[in-house]
C-alpha atoms as a PDB file:
ATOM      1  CA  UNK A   1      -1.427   1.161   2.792  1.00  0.00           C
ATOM      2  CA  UNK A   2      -0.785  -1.394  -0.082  1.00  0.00           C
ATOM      3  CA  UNK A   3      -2.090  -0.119  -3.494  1.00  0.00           C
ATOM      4  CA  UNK A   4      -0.412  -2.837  -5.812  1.00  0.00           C
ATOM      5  CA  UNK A   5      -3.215  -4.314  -7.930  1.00  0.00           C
ATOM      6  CA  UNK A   6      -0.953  -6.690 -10.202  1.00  0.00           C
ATOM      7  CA  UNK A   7       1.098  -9.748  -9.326  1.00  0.00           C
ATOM      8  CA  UNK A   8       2.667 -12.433 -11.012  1.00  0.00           C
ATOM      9  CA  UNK A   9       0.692 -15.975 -10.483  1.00  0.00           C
ATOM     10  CA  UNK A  10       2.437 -18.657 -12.830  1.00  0.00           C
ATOM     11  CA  UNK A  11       4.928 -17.294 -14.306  1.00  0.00           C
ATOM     12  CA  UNK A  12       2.638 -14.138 -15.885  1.00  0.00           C
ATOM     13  CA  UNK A  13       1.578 -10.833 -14.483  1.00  0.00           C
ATOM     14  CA  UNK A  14      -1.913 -10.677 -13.212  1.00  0.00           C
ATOM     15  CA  UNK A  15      -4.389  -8.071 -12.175  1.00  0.00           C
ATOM     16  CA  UNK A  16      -6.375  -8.422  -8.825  1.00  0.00           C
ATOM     17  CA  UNK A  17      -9.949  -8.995 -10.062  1.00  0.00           C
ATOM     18  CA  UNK A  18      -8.152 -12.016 -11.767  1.00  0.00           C
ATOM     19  CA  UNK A  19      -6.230 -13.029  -8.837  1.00  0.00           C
ATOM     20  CA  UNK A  20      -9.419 -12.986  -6.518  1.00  0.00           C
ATOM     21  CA  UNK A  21     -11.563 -14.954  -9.034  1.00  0.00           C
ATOM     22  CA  UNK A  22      -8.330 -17.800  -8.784  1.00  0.00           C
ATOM     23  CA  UNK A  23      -8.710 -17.327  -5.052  1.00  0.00           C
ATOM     24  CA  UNK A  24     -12.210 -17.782  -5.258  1.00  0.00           C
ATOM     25  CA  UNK A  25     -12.541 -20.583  -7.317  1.00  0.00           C
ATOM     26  CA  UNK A  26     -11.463 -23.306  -4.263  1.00  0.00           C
ATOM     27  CA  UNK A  27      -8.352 -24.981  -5.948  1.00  0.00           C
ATOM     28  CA  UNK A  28      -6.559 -27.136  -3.115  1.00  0.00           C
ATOM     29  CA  UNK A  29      -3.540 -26.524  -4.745  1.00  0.00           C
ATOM     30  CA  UNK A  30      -1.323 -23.320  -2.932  1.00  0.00           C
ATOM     31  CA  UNK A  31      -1.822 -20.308  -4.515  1.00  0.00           C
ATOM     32  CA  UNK A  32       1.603 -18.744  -5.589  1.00  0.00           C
ATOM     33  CA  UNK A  33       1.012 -14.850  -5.995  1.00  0.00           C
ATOM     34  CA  UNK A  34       4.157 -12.933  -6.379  1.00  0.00           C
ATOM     35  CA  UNK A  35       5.007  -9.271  -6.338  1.00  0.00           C
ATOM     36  CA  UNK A  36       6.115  -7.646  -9.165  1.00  0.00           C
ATOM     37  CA  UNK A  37       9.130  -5.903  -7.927  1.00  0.00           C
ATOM     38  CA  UNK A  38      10.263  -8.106  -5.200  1.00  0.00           C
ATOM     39  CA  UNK A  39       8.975 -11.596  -5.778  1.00  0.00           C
ATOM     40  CA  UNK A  40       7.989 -12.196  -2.625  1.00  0.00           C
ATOM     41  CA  UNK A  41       4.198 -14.027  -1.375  1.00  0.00           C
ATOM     42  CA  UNK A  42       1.533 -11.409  -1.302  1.00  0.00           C
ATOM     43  CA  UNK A  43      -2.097 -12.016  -0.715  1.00  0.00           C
ATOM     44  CA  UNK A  44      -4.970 -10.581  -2.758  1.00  0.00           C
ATOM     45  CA  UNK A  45      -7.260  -8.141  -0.495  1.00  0.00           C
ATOM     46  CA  UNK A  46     -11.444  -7.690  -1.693  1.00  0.00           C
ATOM     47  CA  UNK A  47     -12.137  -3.819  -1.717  1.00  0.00           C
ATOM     48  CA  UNK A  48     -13.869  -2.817   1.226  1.00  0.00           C
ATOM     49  CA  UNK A  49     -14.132  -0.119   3.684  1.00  0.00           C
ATOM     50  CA  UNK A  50     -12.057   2.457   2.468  1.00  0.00           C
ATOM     51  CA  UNK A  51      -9.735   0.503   0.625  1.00  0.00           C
ATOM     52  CA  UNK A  52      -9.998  -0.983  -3.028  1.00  0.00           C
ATOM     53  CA  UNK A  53      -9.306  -4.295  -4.007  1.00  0.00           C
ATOM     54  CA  UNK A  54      -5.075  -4.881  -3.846  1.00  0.00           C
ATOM     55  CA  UNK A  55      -2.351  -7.370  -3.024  1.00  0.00           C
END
């Protein structure tokens, strides 16, 4: 189960509240979230269920 709740968007790191408000906020442009230790594409997750919010 994926816990990470920062990222890198833009060149800075980022926490997931953050990176779901971005989400949220319908910019056409792509969305470049980045992991922290690998740098690869991840995808901010809402909390729900039995899971918190996380990339």
């Amino acid at each position: 189960m994926a816990t990470m709740t920062n990222c890198i968007f833009n060149g800075r790191t980022i926490g997931i509240d953050e990176a779901i408000e971005i989400k949220d906020s319908g910019s056409s442009a792509a969305l470049d979230f980045r992991c922290t230790e690998c740098n690869q594409h991840v995808r901010p997750h809402r909390s729900g269920g039995h899971a918190a919010a996380h990339f």
